[in-house]
Each structure stands twice: as structure tokens, then as C-alpha cells.
N, C-alpha and C. Protein backbone atom coordinates (compact mmCIF):
# COMPACT_ATOMS: atom_id res chain seq x y z
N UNK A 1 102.29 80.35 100.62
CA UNK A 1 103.62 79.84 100.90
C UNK A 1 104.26 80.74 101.95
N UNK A 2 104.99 80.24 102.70
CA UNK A 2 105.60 80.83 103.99
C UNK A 2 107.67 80.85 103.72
N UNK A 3 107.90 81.84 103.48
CA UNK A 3 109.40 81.74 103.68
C UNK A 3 110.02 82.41 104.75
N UNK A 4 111.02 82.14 105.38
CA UNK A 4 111.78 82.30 106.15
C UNK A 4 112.93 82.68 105.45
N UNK A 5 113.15 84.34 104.94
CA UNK A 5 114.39 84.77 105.03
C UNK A 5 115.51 84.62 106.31
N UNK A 6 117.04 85.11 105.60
CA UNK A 6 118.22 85.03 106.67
C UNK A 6 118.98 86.01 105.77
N UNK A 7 119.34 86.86 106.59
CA UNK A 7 120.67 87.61 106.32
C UNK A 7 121.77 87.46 107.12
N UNK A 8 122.73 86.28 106.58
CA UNK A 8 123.80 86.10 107.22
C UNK A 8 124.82 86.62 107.66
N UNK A 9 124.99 86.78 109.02
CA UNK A 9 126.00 87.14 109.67
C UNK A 9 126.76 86.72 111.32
N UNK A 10 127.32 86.75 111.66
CA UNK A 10 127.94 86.78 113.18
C UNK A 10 127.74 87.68 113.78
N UNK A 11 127.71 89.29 113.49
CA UNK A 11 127.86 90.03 114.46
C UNK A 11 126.20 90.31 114.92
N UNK A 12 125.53 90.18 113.82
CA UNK A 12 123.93 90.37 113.34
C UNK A 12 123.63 89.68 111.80
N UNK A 13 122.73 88.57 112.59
CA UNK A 13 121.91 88.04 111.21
C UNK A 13 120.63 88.32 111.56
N UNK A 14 119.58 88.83 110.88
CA UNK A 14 118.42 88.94 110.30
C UNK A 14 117.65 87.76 109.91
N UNK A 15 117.19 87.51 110.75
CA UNK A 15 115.73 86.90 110.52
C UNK A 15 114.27 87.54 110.27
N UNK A 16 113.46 86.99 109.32
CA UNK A 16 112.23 87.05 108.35
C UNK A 16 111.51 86.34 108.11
N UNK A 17 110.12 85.96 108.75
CA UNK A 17 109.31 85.43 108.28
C UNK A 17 108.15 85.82 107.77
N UNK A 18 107.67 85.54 105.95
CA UNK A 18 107.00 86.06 105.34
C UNK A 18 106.17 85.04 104.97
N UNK A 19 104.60 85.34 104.37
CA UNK A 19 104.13 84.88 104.38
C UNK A 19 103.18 85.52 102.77
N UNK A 20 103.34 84.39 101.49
CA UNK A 20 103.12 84.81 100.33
C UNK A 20 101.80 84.51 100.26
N UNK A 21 100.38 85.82 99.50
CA UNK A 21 99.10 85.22 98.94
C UNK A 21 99.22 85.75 97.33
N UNK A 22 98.00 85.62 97.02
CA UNK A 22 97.65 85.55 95.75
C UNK A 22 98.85 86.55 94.72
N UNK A 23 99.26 86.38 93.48
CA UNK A 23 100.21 87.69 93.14
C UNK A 23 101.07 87.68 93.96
N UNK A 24 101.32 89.29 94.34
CA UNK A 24 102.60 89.66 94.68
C UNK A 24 102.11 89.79 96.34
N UNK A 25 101.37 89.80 96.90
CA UNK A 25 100.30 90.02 98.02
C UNK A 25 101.69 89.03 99.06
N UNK A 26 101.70 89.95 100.03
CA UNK A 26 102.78 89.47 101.22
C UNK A 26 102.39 89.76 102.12
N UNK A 27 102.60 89.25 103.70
CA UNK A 27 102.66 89.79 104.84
C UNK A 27 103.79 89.30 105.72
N UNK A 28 103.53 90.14 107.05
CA UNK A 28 104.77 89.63 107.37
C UNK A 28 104.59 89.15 108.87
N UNK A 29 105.43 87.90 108.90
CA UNK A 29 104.59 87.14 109.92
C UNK A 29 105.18 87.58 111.39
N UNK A 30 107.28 87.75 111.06
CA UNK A 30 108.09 88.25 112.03
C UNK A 30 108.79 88.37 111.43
N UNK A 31 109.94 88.78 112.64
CA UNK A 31 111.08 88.85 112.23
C UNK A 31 112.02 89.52 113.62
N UNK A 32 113.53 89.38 113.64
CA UNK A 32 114.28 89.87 114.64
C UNK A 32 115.79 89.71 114.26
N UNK A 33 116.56 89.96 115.05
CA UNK A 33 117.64 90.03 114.42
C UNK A 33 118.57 89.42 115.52
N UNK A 34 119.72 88.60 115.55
CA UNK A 34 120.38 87.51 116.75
C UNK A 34 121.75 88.17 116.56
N UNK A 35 122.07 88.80 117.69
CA UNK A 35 123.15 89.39 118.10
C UNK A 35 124.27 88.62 118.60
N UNK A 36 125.81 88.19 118.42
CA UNK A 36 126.65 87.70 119.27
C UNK A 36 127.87 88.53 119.26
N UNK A 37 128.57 88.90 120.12
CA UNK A 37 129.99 89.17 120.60
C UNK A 37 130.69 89.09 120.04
N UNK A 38 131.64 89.99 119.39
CA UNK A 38 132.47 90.00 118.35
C UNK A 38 133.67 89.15 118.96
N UNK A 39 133.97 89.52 120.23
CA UNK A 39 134.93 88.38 121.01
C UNK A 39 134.59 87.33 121.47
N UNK A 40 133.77 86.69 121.12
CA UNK A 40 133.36 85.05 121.51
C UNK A 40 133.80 84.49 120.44
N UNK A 41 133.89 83.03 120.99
CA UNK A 41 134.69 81.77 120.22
C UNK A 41 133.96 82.20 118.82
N UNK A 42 134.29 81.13 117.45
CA UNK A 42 133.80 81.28 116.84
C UNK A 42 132.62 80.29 116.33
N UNK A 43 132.93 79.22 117.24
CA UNK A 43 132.02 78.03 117.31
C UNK A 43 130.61 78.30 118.18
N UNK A 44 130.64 79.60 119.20
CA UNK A 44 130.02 79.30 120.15
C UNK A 44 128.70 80.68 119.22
N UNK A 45 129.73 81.55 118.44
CA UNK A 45 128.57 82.57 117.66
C UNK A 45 127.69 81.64 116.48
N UNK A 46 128.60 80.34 115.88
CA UNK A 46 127.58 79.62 114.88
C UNK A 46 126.83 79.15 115.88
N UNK A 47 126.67 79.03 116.96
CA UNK A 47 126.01 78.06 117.87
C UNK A 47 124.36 78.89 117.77
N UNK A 48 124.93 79.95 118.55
CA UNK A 48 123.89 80.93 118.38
C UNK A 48 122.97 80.92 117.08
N UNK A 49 124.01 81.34 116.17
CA UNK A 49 122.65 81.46 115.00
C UNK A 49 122.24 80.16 114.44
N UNK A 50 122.97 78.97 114.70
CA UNK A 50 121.99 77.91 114.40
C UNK A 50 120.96 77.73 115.52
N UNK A 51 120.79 77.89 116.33
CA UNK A 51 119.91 77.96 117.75
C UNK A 51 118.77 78.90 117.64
N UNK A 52 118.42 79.86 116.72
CA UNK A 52 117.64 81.17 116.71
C UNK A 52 117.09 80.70 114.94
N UNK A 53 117.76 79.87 114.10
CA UNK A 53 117.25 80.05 113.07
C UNK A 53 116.51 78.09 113.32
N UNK A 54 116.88 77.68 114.02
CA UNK A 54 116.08 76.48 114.35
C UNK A 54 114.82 76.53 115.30
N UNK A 55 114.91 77.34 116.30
CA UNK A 55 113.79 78.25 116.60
C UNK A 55 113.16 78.89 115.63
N UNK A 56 113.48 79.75 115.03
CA UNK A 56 112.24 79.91 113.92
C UNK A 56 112.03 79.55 112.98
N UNK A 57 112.46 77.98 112.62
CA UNK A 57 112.11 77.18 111.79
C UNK A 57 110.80 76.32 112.80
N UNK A 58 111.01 75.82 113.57
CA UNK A 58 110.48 75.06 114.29
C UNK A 58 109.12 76.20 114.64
N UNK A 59 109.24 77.40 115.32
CA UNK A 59 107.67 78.24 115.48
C UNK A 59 107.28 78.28 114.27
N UNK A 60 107.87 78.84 113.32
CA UNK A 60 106.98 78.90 111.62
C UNK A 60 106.91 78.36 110.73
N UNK A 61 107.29 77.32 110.66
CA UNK A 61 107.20 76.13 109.78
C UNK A 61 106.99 76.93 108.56
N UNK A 62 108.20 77.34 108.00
CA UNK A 62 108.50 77.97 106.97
C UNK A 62 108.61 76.92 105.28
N UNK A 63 108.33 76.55 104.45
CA UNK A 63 107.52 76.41 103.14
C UNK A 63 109.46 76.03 102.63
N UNK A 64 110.39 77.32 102.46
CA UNK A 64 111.15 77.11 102.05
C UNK A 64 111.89 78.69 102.92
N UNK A 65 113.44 78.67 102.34
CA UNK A 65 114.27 79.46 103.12
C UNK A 65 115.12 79.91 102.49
N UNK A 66 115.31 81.31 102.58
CA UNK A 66 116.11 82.04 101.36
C UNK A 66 116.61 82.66 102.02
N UNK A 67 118.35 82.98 101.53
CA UNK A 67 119.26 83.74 102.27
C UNK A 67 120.03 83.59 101.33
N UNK A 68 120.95 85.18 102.00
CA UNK A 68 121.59 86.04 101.05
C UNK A 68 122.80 85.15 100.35
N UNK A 69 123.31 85.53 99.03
CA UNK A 69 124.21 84.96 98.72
C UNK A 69 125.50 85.54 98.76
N UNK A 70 126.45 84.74 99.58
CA UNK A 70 127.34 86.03 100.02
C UNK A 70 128.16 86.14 98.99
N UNK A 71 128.46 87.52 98.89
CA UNK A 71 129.01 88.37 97.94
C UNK A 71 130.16 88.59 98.05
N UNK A 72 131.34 88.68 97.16
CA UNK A 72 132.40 89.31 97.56
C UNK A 72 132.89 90.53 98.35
N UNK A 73 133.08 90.67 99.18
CA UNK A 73 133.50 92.21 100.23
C UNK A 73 135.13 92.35 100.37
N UNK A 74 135.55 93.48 100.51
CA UNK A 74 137.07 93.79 100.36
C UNK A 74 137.45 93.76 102.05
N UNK A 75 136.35 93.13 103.36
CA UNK A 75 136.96 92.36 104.14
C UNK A 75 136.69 91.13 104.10
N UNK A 76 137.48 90.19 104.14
CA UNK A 76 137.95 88.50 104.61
C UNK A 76 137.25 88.19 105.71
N UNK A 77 137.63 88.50 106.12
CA UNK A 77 136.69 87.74 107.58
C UNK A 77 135.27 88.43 108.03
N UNK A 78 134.90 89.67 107.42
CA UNK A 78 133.62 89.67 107.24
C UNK A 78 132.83 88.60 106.29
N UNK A 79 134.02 88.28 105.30
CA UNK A 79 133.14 87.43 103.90
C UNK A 79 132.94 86.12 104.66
N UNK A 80 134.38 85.87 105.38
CA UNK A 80 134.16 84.34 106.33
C UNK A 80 132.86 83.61 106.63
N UNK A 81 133.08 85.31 107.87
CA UNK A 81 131.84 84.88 109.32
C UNK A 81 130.69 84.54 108.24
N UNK A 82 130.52 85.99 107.33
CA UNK A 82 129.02 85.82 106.59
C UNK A 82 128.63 84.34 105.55
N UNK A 83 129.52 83.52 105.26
CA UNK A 83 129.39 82.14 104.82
C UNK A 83 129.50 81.10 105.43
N UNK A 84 130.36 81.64 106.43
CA UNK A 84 129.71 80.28 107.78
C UNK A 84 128.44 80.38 108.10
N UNK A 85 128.25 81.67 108.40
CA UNK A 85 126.87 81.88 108.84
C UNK A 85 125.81 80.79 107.99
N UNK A 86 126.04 81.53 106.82
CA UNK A 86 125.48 81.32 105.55
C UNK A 86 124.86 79.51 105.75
N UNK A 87 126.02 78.95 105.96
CA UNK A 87 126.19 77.48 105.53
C UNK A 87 125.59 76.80 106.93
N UNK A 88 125.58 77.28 107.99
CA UNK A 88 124.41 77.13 108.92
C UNK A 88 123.37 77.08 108.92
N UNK A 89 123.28 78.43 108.41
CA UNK A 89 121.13 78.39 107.96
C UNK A 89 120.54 77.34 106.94
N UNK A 90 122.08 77.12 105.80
CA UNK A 90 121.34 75.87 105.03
C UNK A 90 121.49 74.92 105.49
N UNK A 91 122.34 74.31 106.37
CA UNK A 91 122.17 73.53 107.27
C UNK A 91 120.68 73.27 107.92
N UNK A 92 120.56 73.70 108.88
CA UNK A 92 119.10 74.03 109.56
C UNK A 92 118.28 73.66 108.58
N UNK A 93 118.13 73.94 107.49
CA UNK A 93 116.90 73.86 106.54
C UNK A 93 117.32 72.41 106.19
N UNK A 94 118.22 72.18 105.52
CA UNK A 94 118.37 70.84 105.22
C UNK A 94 118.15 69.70 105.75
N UNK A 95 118.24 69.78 107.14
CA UNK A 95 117.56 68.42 108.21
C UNK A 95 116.53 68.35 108.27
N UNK A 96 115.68 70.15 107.68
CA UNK A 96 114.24 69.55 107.73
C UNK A 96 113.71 69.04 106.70
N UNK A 97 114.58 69.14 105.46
CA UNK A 97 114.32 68.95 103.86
C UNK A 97 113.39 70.08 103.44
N UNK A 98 113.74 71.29 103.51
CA UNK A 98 113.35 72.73 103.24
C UNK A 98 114.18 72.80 102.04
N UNK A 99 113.79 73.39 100.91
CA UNK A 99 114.82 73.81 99.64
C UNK A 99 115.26 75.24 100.42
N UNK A 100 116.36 75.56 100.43
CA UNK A 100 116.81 76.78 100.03
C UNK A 100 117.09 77.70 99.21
N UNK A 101 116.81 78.74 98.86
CA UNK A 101 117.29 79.82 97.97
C UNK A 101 118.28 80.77 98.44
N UNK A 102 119.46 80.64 97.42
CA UNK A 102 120.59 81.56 97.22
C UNK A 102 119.81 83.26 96.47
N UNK A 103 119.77 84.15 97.10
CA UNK A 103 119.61 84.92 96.45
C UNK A 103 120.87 86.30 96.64
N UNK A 104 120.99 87.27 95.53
CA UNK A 104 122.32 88.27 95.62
C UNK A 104 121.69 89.56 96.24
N UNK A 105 122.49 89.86 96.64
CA UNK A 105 121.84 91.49 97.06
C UNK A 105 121.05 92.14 96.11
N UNK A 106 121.69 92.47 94.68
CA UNK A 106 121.25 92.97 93.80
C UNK A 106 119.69 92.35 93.18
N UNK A 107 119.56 91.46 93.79
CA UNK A 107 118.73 90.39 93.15
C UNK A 107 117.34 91.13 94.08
N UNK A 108 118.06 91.21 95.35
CA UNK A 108 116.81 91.34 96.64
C UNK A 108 116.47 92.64 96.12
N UNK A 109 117.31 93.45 96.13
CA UNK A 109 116.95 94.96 95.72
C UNK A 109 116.10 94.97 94.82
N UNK A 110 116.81 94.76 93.50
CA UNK A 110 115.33 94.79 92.46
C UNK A 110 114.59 94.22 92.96
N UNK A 111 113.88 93.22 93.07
CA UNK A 111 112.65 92.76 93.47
C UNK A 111 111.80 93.36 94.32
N UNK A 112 112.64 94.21 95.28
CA UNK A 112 111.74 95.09 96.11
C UNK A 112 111.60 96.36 96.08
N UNK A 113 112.80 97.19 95.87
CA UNK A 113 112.61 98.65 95.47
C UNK A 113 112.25 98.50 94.04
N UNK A 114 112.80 97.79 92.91
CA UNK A 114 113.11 98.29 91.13
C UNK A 114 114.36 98.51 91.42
N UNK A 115 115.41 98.70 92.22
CA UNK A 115 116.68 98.90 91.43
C UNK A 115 117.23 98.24 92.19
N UNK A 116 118.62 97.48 91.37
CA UNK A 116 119.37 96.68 92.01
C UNK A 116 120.55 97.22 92.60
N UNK A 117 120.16 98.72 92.58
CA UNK A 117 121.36 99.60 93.37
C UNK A 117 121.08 100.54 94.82
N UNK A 118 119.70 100.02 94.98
CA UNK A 118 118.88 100.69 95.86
C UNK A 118 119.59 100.79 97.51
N UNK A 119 120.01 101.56 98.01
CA UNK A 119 120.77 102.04 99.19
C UNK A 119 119.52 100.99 100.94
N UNK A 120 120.29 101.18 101.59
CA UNK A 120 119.81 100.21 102.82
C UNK A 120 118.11 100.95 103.37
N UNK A 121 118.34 102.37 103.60
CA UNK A 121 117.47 103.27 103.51
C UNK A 121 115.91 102.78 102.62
N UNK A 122 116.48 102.94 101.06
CA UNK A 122 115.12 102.38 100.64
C UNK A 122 114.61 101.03 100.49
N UNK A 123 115.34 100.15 100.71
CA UNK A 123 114.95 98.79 100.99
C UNK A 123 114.11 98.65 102.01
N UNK A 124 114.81 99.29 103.36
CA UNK A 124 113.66 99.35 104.61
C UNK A 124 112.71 99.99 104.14
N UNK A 125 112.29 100.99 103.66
CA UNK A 125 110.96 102.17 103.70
C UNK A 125 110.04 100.97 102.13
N UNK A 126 110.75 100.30 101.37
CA UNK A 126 110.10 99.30 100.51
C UNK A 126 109.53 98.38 101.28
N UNK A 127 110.03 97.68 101.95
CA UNK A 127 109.59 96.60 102.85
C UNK A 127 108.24 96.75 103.95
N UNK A 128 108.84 97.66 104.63
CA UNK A 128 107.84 98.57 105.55
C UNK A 128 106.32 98.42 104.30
N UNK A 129 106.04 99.16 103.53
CA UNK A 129 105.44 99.76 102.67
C UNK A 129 104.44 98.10 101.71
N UNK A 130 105.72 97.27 101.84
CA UNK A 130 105.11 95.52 100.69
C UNK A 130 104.33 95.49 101.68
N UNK A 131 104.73 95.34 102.86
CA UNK A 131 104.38 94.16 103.78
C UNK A 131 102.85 95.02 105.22
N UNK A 132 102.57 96.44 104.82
CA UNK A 132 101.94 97.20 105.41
C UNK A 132 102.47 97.74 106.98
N UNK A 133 103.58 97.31 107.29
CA UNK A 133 104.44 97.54 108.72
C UNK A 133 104.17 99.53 108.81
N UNK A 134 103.88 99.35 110.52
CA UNK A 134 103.19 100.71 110.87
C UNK A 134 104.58 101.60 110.53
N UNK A 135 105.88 100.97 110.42
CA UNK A 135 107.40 101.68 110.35
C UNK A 135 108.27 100.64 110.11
N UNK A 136 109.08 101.29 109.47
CA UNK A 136 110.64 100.31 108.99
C UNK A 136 111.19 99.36 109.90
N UNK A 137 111.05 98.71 109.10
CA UNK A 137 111.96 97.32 110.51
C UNK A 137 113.68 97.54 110.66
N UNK A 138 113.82 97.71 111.86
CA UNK A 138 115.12 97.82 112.26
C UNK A 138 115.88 96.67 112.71
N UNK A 139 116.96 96.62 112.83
CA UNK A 139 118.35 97.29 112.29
C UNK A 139 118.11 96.96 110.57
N UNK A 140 118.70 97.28 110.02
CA UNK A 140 118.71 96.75 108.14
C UNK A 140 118.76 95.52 108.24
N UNK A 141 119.47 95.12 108.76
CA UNK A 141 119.66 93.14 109.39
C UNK A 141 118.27 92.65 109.16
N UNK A 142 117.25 92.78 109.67
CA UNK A 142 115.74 92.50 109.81
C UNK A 142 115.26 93.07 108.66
N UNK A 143 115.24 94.26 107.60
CA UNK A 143 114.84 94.60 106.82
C UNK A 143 115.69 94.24 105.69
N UNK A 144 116.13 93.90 105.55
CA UNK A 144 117.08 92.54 104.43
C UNK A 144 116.78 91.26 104.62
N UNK A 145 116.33 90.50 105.89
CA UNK A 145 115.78 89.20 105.98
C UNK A 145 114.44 89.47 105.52
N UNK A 146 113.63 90.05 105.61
CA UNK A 146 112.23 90.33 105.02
C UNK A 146 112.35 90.76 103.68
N UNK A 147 113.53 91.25 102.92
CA UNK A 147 113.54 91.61 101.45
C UNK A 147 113.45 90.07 100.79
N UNK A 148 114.96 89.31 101.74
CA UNK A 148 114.76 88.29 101.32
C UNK A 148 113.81 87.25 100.77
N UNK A 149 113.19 87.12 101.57
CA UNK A 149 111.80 86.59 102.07
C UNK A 149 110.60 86.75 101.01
N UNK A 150 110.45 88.36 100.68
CA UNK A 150 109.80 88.58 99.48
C UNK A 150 110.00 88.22 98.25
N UNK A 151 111.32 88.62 98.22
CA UNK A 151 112.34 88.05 96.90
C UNK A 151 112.06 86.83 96.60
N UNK A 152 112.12 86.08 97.34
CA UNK A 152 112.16 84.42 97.35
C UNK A 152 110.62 84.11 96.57
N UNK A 153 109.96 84.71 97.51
CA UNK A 153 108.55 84.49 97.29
C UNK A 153 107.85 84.81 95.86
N UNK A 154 108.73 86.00 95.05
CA UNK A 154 108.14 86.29 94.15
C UNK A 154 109.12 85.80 93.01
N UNK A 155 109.95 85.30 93.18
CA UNK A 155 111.10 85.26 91.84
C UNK A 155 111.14 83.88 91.99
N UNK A 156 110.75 83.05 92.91
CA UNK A 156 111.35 81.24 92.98
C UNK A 156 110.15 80.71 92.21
N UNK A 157 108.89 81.22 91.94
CA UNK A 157 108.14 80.33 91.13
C UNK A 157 108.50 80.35 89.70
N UNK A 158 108.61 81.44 89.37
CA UNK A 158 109.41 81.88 87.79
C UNK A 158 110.51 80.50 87.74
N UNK A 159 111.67 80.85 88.69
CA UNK A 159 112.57 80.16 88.76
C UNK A 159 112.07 78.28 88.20
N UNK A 160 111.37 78.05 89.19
CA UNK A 160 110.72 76.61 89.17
C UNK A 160 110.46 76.36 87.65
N UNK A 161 109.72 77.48 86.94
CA UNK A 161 108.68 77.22 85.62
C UNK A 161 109.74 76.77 85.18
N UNK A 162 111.06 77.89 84.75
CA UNK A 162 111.83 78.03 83.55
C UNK A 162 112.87 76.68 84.03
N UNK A 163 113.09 76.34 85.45
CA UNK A 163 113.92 75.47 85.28
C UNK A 163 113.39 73.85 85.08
N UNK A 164 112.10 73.78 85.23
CA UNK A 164 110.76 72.76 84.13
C UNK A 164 110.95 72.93 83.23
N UNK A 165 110.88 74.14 82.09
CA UNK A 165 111.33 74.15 80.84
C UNK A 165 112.48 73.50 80.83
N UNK A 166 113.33 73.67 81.00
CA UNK A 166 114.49 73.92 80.54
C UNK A 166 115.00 71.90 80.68
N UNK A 167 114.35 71.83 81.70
CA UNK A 167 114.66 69.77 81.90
C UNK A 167 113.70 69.31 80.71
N UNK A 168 112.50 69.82 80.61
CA UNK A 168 112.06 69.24 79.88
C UNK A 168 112.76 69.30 78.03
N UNK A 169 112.83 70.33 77.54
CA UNK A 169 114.10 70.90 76.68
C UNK A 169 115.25 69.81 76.62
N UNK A 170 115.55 69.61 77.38
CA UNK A 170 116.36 68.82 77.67
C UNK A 170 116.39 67.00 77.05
N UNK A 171 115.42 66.87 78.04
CA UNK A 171 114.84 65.62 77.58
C UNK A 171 114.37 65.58 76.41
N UNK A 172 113.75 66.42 75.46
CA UNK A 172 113.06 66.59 74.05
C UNK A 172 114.51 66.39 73.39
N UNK A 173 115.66 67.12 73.73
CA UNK A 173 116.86 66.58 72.54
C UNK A 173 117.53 65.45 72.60
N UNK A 174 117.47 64.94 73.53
CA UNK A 174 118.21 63.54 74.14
C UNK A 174 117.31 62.61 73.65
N UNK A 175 115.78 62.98 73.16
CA UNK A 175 115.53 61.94 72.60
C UNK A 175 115.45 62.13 71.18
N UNK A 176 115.68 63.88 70.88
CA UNK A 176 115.31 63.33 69.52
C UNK A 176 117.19 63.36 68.58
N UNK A 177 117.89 63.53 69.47
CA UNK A 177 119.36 62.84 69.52
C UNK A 177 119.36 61.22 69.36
N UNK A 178 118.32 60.55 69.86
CA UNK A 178 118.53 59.11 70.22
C UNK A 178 117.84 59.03 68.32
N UNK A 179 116.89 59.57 68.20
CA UNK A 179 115.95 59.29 66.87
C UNK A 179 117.10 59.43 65.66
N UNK A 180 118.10 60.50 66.30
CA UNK A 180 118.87 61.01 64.76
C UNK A 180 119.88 59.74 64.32
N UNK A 181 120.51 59.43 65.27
CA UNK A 181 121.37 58.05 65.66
C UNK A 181 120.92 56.86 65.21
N UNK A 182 119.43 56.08 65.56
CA UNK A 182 118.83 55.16 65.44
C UNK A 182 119.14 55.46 63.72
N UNK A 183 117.86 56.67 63.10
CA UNK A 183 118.17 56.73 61.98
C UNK A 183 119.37 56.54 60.90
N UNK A 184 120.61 57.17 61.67
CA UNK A 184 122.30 56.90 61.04
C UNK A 184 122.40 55.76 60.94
N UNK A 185 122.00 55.01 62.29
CA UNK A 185 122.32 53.53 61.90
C UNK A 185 121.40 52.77 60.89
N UNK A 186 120.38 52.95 60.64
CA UNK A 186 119.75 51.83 59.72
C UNK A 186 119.92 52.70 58.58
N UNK A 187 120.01 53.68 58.26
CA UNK A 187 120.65 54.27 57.20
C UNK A 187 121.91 53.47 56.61
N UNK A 188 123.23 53.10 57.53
CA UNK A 188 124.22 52.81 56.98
C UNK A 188 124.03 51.37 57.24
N UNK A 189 123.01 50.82 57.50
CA UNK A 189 122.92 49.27 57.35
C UNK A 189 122.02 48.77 55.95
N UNK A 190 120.99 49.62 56.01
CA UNK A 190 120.53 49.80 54.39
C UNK A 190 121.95 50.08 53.00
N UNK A 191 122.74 50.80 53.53
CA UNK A 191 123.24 51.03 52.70
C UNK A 191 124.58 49.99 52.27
N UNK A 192 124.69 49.20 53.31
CA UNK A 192 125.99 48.18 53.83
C UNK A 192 125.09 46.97 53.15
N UNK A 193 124.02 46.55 52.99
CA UNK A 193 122.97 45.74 52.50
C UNK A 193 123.71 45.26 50.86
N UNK A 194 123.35 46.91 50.27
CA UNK A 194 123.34 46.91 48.68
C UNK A 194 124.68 46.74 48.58
């Protein structure tokens, strides 16, 4: 399976393309990071990163696409840009009918260092290290789209099983809800009889 992480942003989003084998077994196919102008329109910076993440949808025909879930931050218009962003990249995926994955920072972290408190530092030197890279991928932008990427890769099949369980679960009480009912009723028609 092939995912295409995104770490959303305007000033720098992170792009990741990973590529899942057997287990936990990853490589990494690319990745770069799309820079725009903090003083440009704001239409013309989504332009950009829909333009760079449709480009590397289109070179890597990516499986599915996971990006960050933006988090609360105590700036506003950092939280903005980073959910416009955000809502771009699922965009992009969605015309191609790609599922996306929401994943949290904390989420990416564990999955790749073990802790979901793990500093920017060891995420890169984790990544570097999954994916066999001769050195850390720079800026963190790029080494957070590749956490992504892994993340996705190793936590969305789990995801899939339990959320199969859980429909199927589902369906098992709705019918045996329908059985308890059926029963009430010929119960109180037997009993409406005598």
C-alpha cells in the first residue's frame, strides 16, 4: 500500500510519500515540502498547495492519504491557514476517490517514536531510522508528512478491522432486537387469544 502523507500548512506543508510491505516494513518513496509567501493572497497560497499535492497525487498514485488533524493552537490564524490547508488536501484526494485519514499529532508520534510527547527532533531521527534515509529529512514539515504516512500505514488497518467489528456488532443487535420484538408480539397475541 502506498500513502501519501500531508502536513498542513500555508507557510510550509510537507509532503510524504510512503510506501507500506509486509508488517511494519516501510520505505520511502519521497517527499518535499511547498513553500508560499506569507504576504500573498490567500487564495493564491491554497492554489499552490492544491497544485503540489495534485502533482503528487498524480506522480504516485498514492493507495490512500493521511494528514494531520488540526489541533487546537493558541494562534487563530495559524489554526485557519492549517485547516484550509487541511481541507484542500482532502479535497485533492476526494476527486480521485482516495479515503483519507485524519490523524493527531499525538497519534503520529506514538506510532513512530513510542511516545505521544516525542519533541520534532526525535520524530525526524525516528523516521530517518523506519524508513532507512542516509539522514533526517528536513525541514520537520517533510519529516511529519512521512510520520504521517507511516502512521497511516500502520494504524488504518487495525482501524478498518475494529470498525468491521463494530458494523457487524451492530447489525447482530438490530437483528436480534427485531427477534426480541417479533417474540413480544406473538407473545401478547397468544396471550390476547386466551
Amino acid at each position: 500500500m502506498r500513502v501519501l502523507g500531508v502536513d498542513p500548512g500555508l507557510t510550509r506543508c510537507g509532503i510524504g510519500v510512503v510506501d507500506g510491505g509486509r508488517g511494519r516494513q516501510v520505505s520511502c518513496v519521497d517527499y518535499t515540502v511547498v513553500r508560499t509567501p506569507a504576504g500573498a493572497e490567500l487564495s493564491s497560497r491554497l492554489l499552490a498547495v492544491a497544485e503540489a499535492v495534485d502533482r503528487a497525487l498524480d506522480e504516485h498514485k498514492p493507495d490512500a492519504v493521511a494528514v494531520e488533524r488540526v489541533f487546537s493552537q493558541h494562534n487563530v490564524r495559524t489554526v485557519m491557514g492549517t485547516a484550509q490547508a487541511s481541507g484542500v488536501v482532502a479535497l485533492c484526494a476526494a476527486r480521485r476517490g482516495l479515503p483519507v485519514g485524519f490523524h493527531t499529532p499525538s497519534e503520529v508520534k506514538a506510532a513512530v517514536t513510542g511516545a505521544g510527547r516525542a519533541d520534532k527532533a526525535q520524530v525526524m531521527t525516528m523516521v530517518a531510522r523506519l524508513l532507512s534515509l542516509p539522514e533526517r529529512p528536513t525541514p520537520a514539515d517533510a519529516a511529519d508528512a512521512l510520520a504521517l504516512a507511516i502512521c497511516h500505514l500502520w494504524r488504518e488497518p487495525m482501524r478498518a478491522r475494529l470498525a468491521e467489528v463494530e458494523r457487524r456488532a451492530a447489525q447482530v443487535a438490530k437483528q436480534h432486537k427485531a427477534r426480541l420484538r417479533e417474540a413480544a408480539r406473538q407473545r401478547a397475541r397468544a396471550e390476547g387469544v386466551k
